[in-house]
N, C-alpha and C. Protein backbone atom coordinates (compact mmCIF):
# COMPACT_ATOMS: atom_id res chain seq x y z
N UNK A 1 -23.35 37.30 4.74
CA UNK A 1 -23.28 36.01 4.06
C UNK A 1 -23.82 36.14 2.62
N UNK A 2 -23.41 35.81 1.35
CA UNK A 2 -23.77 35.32 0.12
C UNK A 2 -23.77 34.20 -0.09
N UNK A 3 -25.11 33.93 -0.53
CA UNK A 3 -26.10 32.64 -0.83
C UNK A 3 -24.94 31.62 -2.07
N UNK A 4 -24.89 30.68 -1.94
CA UNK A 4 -23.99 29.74 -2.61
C UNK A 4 -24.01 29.83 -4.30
N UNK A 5 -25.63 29.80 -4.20
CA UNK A 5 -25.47 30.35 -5.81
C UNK A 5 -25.54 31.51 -6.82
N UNK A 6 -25.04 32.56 -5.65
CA UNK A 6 -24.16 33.30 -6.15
C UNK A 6 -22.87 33.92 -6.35
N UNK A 7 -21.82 32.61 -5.88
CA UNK A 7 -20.21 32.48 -5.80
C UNK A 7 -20.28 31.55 -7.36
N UNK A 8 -19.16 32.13 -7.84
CA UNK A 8 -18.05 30.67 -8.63
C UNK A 8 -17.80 30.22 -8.08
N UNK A 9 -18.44 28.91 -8.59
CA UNK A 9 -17.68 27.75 -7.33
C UNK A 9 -17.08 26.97 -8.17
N UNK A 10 -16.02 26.74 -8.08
CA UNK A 10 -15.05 25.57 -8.61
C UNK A 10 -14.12 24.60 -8.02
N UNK A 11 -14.32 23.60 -8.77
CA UNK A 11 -14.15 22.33 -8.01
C UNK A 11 -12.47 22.05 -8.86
N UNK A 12 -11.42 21.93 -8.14
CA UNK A 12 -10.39 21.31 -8.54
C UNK A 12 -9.62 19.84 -8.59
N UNK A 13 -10.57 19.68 -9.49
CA UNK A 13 -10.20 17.92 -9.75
C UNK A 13 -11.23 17.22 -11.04
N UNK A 14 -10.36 16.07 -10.72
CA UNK A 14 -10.81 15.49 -12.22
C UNK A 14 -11.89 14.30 -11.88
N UNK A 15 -11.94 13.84 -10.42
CA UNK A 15 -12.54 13.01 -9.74
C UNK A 15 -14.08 12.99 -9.93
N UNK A 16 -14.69 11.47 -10.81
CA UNK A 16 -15.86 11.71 -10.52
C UNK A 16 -16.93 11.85 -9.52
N UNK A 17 -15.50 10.95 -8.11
CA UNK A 17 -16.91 10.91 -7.13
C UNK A 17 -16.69 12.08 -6.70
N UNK A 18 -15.78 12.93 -6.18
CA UNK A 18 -15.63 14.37 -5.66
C UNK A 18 -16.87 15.05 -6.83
N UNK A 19 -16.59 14.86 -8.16
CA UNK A 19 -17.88 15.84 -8.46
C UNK A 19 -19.37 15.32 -7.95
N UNK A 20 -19.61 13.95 -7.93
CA UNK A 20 -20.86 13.71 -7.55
C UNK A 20 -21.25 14.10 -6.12
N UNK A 21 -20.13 14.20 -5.13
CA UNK A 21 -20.23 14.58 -4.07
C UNK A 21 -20.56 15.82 -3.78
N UNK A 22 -20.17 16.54 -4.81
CA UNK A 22 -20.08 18.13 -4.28
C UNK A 22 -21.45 18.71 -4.73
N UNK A 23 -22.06 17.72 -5.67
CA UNK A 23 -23.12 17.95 -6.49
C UNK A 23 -24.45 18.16 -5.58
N UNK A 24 -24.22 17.13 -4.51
CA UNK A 24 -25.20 16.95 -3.51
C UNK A 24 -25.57 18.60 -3.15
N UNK A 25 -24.30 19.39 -2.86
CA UNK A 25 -24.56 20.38 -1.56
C UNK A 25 -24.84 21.79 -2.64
N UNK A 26 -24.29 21.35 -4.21
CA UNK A 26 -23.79 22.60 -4.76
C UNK A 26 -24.36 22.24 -6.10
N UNK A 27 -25.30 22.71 -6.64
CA UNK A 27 -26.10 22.40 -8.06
C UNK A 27 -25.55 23.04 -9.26
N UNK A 28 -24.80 24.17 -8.91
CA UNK A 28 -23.62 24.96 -9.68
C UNK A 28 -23.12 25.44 -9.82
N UNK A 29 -21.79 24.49 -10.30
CA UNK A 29 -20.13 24.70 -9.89
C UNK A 29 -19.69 24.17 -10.83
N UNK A 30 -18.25 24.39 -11.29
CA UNK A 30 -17.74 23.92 -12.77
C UNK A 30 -16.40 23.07 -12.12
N UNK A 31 -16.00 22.41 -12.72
CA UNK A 31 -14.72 21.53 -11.97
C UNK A 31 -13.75 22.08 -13.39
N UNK A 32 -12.56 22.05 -13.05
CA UNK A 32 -10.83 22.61 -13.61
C UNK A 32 -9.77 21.59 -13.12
N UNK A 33 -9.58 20.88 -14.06
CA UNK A 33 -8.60 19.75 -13.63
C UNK A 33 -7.05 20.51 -13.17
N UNK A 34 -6.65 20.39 -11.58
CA UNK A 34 -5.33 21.07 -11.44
C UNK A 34 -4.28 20.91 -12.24
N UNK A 35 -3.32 21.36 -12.38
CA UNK A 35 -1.94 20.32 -13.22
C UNK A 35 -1.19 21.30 -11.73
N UNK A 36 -0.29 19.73 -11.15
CA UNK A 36 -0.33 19.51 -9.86
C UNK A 36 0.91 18.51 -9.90
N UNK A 37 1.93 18.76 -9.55
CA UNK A 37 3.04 17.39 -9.28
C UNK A 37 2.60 17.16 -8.24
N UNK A 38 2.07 15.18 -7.97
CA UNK A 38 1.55 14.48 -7.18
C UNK A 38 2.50 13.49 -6.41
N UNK A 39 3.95 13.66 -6.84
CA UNK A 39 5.16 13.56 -6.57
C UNK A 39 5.07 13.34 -4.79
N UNK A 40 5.35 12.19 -4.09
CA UNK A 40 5.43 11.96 -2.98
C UNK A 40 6.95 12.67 -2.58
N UNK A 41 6.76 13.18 -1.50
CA UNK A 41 8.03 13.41 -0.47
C UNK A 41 8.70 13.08 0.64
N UNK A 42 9.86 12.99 0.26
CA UNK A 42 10.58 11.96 1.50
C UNK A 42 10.34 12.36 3.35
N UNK A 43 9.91 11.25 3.68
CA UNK A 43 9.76 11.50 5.32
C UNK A 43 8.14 12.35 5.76
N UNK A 44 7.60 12.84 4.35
CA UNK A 44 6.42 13.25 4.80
C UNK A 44 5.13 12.49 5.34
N UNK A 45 4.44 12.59 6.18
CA UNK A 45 3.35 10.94 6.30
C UNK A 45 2.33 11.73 5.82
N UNK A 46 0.91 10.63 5.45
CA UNK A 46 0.07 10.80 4.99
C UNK A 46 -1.19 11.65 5.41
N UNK A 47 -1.05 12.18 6.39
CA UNK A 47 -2.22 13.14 6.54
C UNK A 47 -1.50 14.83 6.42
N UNK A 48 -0.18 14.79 6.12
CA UNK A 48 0.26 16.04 5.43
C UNK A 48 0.73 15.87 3.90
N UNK A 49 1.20 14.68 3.34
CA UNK A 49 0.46 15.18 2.04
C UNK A 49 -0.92 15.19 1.47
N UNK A 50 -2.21 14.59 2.10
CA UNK A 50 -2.81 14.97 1.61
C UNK A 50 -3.50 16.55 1.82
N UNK A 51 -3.15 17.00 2.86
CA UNK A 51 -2.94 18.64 3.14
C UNK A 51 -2.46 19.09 2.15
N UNK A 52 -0.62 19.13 1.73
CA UNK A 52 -0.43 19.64 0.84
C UNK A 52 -0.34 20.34 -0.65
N UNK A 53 -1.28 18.34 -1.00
CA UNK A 53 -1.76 18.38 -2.31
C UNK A 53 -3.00 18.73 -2.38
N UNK A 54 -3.70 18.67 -1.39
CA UNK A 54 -5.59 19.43 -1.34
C UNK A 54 -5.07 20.95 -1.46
N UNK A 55 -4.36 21.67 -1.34
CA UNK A 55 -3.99 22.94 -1.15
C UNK A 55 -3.61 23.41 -2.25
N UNK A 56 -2.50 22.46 -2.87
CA UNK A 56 -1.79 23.11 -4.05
C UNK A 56 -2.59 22.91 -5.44
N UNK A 57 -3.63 22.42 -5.10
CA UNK A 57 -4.61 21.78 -6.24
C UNK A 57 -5.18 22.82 -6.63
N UNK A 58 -5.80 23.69 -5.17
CA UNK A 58 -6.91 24.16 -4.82
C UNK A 58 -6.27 26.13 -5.38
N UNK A 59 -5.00 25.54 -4.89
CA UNK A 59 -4.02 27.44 -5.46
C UNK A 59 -3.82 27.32 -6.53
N UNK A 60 -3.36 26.36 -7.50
CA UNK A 60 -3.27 26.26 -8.75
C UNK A 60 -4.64 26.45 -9.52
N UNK A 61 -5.63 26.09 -9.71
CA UNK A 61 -7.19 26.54 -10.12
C UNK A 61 -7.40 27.80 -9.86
N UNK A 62 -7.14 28.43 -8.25
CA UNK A 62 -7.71 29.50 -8.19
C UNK A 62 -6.93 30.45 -8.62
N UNK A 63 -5.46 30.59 -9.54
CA UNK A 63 -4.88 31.48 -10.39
C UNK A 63 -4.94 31.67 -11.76
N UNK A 64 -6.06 30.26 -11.51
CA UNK A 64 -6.68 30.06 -13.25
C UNK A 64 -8.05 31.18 -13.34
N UNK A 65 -8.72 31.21 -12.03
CA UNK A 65 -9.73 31.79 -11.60
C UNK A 65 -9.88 32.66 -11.20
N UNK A 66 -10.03 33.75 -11.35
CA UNK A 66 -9.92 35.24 -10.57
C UNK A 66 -11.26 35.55 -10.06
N UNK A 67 -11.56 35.52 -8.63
CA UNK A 67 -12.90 35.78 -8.28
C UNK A 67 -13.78 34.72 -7.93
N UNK A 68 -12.99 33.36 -7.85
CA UNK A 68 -13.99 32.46 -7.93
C UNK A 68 -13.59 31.92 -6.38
N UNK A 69 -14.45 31.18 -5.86
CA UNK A 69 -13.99 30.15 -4.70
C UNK A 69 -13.96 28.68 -5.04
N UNK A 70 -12.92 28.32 -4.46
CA UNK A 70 -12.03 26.91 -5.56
C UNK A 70 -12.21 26.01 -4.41
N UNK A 71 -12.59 24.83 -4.42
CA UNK A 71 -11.89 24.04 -3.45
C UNK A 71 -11.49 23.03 -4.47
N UNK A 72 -10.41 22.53 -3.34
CA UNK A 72 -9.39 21.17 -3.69
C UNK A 72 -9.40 20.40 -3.05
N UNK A 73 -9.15 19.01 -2.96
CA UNK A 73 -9.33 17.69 -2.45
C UNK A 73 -8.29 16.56 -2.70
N UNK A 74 -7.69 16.04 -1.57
CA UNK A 74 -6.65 15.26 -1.90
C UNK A 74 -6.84 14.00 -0.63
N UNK A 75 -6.55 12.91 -1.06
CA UNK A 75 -6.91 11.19 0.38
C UNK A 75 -5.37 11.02 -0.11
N UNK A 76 -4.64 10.84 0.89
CA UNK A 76 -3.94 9.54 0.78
C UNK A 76 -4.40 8.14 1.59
N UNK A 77 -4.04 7.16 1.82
CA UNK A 77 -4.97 5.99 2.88
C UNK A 77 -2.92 5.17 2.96
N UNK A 78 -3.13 4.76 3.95
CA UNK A 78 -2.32 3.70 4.62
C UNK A 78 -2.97 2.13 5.85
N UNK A 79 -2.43 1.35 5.63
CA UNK A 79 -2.83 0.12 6.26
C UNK A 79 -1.81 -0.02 6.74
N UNK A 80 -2.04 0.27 8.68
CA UNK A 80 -1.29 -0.19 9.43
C UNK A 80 0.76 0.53 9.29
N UNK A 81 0.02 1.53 8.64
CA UNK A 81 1.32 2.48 8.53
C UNK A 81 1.89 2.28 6.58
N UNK A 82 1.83 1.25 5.83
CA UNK A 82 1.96 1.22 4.61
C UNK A 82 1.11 1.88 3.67
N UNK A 83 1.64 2.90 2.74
CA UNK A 83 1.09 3.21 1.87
C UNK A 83 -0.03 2.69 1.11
N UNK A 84 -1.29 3.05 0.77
CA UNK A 84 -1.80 2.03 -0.30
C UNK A 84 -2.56 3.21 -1.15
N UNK A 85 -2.08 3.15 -2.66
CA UNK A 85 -2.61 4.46 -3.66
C UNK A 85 -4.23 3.24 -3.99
N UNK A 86 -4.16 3.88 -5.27
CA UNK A 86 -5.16 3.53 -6.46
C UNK A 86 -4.65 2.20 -7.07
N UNK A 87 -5.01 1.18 -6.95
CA UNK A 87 -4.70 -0.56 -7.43
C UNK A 87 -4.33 0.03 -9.04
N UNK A 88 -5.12 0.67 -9.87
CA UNK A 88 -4.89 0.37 -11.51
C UNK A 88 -5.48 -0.98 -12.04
N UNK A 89 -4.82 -1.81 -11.40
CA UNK A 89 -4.98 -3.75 -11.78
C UNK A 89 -6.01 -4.66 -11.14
N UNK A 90 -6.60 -5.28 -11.62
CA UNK A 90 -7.52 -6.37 -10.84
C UNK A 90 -6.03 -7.18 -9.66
N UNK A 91 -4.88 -7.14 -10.34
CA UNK A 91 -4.30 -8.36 -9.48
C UNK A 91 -3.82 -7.23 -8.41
N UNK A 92 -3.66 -5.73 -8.32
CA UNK A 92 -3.27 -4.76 -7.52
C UNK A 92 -4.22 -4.96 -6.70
N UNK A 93 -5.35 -4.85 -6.83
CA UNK A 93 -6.43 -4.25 -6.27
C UNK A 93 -6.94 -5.88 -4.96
N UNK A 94 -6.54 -6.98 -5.91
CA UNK A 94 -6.74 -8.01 -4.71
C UNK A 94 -5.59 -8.36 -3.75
N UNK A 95 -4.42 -7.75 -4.11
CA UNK A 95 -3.58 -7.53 -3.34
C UNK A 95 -3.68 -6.96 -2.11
N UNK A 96 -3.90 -5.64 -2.65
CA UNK A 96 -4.27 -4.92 -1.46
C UNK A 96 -5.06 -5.04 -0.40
N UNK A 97 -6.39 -5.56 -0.66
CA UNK A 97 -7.31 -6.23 -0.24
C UNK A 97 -7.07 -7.56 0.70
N UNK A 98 -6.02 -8.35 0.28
CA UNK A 98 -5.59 -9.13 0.75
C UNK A 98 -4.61 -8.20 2.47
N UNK A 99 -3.46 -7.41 1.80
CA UNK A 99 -2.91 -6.67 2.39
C UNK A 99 -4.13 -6.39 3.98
N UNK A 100 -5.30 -5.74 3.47
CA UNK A 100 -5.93 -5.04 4.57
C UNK A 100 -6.83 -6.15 5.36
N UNK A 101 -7.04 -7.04 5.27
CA UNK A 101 -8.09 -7.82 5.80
C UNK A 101 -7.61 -8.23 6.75
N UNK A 102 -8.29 -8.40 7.61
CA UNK A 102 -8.74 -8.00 9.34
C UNK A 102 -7.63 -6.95 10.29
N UNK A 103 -7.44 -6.51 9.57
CA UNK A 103 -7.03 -4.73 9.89
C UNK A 103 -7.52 -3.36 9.77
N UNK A 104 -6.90 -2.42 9.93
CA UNK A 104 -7.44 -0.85 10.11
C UNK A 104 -6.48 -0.20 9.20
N UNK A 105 -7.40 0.80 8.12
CA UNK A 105 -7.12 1.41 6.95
C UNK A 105 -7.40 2.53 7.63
N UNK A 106 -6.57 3.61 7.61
CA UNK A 106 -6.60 5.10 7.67
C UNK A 106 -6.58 5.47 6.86
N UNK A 107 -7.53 6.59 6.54
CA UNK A 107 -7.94 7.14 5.30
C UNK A 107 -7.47 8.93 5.85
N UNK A 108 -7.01 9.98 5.19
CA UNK A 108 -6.64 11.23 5.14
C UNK A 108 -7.35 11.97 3.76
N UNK A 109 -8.49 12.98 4.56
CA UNK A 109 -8.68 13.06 3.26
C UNK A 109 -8.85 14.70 3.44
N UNK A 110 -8.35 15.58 3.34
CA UNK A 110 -7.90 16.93 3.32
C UNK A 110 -8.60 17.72 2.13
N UNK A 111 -9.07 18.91 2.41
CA UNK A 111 -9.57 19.84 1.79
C UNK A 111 -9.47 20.94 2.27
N UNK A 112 -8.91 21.79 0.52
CA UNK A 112 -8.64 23.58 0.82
C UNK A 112 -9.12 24.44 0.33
N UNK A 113 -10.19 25.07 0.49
CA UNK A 113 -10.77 26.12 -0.06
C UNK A 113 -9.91 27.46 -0.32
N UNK A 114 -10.20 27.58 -1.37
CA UNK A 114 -9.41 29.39 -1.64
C UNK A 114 -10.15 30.38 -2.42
N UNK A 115 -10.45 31.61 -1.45
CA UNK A 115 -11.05 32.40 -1.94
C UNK A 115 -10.48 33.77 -2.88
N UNK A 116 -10.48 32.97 -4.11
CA UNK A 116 -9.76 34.36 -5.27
C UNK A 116 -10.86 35.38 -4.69
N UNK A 117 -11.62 36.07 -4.16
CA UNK A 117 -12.39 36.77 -4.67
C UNK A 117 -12.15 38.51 -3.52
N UNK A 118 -10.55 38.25 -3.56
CA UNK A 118 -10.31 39.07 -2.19
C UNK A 118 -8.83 39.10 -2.48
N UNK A 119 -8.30 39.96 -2.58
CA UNK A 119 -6.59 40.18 -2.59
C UNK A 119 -6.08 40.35 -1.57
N UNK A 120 -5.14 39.94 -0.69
CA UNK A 120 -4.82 38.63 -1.12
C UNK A 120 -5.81 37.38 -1.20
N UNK A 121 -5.64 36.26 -2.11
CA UNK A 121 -6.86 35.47 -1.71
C UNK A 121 -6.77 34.58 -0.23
N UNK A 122 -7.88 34.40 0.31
CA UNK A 122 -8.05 33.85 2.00
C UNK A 122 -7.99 32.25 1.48
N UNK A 123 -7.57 31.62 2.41
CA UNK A 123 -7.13 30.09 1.95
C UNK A 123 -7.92 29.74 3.81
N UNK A 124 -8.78 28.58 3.42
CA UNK A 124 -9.39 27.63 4.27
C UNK A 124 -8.67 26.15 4.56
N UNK A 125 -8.23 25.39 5.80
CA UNK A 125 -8.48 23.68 5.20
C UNK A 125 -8.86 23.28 6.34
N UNK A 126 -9.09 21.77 5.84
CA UNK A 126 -9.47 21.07 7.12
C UNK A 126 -9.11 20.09 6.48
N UNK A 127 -9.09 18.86 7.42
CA UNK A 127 -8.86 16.91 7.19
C UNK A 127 -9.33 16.09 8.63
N UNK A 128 -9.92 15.47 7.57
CA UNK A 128 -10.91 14.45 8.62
C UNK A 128 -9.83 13.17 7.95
N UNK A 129 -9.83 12.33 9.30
CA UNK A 129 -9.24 10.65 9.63
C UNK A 129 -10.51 9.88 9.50
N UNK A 130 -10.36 8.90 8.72
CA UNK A 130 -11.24 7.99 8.86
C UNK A 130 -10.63 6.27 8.84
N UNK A 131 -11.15 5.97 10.05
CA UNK A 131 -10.56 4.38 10.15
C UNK A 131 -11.55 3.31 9.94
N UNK A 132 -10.97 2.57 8.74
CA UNK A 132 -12.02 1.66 8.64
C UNK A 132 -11.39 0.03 8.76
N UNK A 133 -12.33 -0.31 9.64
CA UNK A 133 -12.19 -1.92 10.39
C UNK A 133 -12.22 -2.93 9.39
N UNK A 134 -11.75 -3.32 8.69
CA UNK A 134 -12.13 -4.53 7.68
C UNK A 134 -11.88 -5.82 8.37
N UNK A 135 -13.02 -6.79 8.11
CA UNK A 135 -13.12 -7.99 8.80
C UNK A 135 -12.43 -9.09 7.63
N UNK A 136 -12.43 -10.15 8.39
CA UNK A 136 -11.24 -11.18 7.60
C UNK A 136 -11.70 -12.05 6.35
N UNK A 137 -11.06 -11.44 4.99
CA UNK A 137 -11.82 -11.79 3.73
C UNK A 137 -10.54 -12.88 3.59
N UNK A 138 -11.84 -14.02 3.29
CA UNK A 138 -11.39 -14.78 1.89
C UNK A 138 -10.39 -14.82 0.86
N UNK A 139 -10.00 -15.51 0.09
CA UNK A 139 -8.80 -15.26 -0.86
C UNK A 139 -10.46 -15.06 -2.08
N UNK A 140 -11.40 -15.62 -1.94
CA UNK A 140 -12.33 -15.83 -2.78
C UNK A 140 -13.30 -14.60 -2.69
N UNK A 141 -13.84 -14.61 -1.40
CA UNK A 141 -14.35 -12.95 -1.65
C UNK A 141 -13.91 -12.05 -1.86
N UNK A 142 -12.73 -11.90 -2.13
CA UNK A 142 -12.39 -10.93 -2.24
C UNK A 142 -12.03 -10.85 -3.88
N UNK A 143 -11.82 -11.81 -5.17
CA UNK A 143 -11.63 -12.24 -6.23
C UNK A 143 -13.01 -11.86 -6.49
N UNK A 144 -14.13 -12.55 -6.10
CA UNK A 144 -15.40 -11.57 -6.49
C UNK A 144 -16.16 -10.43 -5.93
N UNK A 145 -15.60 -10.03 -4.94
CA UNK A 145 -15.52 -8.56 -4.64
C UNK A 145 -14.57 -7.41 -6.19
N UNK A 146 -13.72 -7.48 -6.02
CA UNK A 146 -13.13 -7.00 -7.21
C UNK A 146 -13.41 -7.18 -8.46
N UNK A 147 -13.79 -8.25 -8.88
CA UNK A 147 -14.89 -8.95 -9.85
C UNK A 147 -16.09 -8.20 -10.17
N UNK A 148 -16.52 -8.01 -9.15
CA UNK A 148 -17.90 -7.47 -9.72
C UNK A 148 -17.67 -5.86 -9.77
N UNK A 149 -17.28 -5.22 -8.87
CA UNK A 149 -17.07 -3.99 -8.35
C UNK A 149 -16.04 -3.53 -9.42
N UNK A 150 -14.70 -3.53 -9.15
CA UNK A 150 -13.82 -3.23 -10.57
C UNK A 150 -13.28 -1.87 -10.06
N UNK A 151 -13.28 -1.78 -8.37
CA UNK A 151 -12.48 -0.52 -7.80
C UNK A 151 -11.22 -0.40 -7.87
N UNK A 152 -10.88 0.13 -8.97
CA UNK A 152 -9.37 -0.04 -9.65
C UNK A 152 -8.82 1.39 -9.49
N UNK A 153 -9.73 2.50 -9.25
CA UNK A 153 -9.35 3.55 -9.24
C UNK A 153 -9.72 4.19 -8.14
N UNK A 154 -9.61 3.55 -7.11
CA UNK A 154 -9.79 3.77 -5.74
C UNK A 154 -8.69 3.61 -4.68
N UNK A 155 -8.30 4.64 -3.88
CA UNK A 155 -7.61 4.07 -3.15
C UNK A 155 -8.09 3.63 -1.90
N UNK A 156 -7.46 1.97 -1.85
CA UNK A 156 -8.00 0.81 -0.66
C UNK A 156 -8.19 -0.09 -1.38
N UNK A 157 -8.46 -0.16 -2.92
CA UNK A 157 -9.76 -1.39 -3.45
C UNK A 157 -10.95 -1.47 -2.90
N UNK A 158 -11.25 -0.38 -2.71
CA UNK A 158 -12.79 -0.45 -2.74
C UNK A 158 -13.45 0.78 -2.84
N UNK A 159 -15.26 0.36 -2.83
CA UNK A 159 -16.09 1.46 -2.62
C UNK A 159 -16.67 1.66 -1.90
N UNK A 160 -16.50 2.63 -1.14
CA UNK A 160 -17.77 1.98 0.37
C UNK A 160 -19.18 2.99 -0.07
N UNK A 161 -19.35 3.52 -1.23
CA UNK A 161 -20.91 3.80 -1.17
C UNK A 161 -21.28 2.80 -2.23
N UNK A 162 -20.69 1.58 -2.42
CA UNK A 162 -21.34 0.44 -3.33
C UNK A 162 -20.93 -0.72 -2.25
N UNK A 163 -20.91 -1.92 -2.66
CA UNK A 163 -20.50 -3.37 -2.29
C UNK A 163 -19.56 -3.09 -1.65
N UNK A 164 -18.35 -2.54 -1.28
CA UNK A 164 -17.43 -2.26 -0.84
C UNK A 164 -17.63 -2.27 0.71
N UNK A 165 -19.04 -1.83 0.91
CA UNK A 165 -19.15 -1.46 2.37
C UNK A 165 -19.05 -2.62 3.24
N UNK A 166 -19.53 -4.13 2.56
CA UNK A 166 -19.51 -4.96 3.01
C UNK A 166 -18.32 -6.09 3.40
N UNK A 167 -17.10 -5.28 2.81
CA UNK A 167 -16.05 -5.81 3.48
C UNK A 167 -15.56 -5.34 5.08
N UNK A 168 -16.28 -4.10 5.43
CA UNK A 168 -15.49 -3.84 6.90
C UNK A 168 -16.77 -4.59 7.92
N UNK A 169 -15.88 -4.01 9.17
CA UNK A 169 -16.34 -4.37 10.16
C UNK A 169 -17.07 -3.32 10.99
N UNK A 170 -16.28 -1.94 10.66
CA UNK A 170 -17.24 -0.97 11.13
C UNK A 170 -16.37 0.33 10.81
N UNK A 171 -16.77 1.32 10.68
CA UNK A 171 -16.10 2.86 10.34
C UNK A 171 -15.93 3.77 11.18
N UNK A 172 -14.91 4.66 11.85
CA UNK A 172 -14.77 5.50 12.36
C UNK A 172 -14.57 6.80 12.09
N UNK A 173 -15.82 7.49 11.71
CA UNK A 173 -15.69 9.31 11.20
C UNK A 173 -16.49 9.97 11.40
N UNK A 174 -16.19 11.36 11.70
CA UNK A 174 -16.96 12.25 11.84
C UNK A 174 -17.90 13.09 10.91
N UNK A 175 -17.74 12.31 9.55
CA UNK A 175 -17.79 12.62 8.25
C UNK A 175 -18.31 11.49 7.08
N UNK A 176 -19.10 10.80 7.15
CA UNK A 176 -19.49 10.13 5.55
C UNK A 176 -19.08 10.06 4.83
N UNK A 177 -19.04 11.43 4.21
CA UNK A 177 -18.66 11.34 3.09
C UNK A 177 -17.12 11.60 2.47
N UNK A 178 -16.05 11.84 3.57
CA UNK A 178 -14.95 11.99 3.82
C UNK A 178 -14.30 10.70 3.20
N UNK A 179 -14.86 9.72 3.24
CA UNK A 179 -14.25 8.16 2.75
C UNK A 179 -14.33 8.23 1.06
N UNK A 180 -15.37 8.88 0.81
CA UNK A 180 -15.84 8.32 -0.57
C UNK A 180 -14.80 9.87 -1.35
N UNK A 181 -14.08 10.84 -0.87
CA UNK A 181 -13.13 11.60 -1.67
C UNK A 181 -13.30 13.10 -0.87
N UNK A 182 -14.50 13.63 -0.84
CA UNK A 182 -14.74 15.12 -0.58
C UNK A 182 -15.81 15.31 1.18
N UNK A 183 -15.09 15.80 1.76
CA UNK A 183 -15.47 15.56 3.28
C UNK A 183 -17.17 16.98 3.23
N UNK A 184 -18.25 16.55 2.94
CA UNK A 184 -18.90 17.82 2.62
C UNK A 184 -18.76 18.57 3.83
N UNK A 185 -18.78 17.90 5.16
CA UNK A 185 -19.26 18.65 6.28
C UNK A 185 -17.75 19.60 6.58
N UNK A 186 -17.12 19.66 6.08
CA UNK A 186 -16.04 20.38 5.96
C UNK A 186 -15.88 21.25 5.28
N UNK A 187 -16.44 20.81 4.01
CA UNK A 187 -16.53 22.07 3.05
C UNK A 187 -17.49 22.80 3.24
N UNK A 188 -18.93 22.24 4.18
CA UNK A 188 -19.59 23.40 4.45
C UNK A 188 -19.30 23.95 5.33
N UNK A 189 -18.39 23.74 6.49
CA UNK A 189 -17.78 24.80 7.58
C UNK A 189 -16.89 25.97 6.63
N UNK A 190 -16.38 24.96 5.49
CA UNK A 190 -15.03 26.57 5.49
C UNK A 190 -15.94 26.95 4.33
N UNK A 191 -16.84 26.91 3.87
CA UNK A 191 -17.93 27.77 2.96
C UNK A 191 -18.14 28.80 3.84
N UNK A 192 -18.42 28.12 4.94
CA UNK A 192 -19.29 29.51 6.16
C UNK A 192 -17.96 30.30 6.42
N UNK A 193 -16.83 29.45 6.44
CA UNK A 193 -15.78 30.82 6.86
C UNK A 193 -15.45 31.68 5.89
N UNK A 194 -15.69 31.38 4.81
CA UNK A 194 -15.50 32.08 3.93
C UNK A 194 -16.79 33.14 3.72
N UNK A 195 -17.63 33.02 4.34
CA UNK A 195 -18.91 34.04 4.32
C UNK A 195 -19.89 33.24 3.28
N UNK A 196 -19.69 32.39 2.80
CA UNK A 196 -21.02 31.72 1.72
C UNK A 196 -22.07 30.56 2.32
N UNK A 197 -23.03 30.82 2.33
CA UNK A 197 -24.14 30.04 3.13
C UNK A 197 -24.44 29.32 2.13
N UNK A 198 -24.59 27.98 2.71
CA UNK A 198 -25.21 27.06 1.44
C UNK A 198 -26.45 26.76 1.61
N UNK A 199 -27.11 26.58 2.80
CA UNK A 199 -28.23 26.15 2.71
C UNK A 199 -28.98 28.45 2.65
């Protein structure tokens, strides 16, 4: 095993909470924004593209990188089988919101580690499901839910490590932090498969 801080570790994405997330487990690591067609595909459902695109994120960085270990990170989320990205808009974002209330949001949130540091390089993934219960909002809480919060660049309209949390009813995961972008307990399994100990 080699101790974590002595790998390149690089993070592929532009995401602030994925970096704050990763920050927790990993004190230093450099992030490389992928360039990545995010291009949906016909008939594919959402817990294989976000496989696909956690992967291709994660291979594209690590050919930028020679030697380094890359991971990549990709969520898509659906309500009740419908798509739902990133709002952009206050009036998107209460939409959606509207859309999910007193229903179940599946969240897909996939991650691929790739280890340049070995020819060929060794490729890791995993994806954790997370279902979250949202209880029955208001046309009004939910106007100042979005209001105050301003989760515009989230997909669901919301945040669940802020105010956000207080729209569900209860969460189903094996993972925390899997909701908020980067599943750690995942990335520390395929760290270990990859031979790098973090703690």
């Amino acid at each position: 095993m080699i101790p974590l801080h002595d790998v390149d570790l690089v993070l592929a994405s532009s995401s602030r909470y994925r970096h704050e997330l990763l920050a927790r487990i990993a004190p230093n690591f450099r992030a490389v924004i992928p360039a990545v067609d995010e291009s949906p595909v016909d008939g594919e459902g959402a817990a294989r593209t976000a496989l696909r695109l956690a992967v291709l994120k994660a291979q594209a960085v690590a050919g930028q990188c020679p030697g380094a270990v890359v991971i990549g990170s990709d969520q898509t989320a659906d309500i009740e089988g419908v798509a739902c990205g990133k709002p952009g808009t206050i009036t998107a974002a209460r939409r959606q919101l509207a859309a999910a209330s007193g229903k179940i949001a599946s969240f897909n949130t996939a991650v691929c580690l790739v280890d340049a540091r070995t020819t060929p390089a060794r490729q890791f993934t995993a994806t954790e499901i997370t279902r979250v219960h949202f209880r029955r909002l208001a046309a009004d809480t939910i106007a100042r839910y979005v209001d105050r919060e301003q989760p515009l660049d989230c997909a669901g309209a919301f945040k669940a490590e802020g105010l956000g949390i207080a729209l569900f009813e209860r969460i189903e995961s094996s993972d925390p932090t899997a909701l908020i972008g980067l599943p750690l307990i995942a990335v520390g399994r395929l760290l270990l498969a990859a031979g790098v100990e973090v703690i």
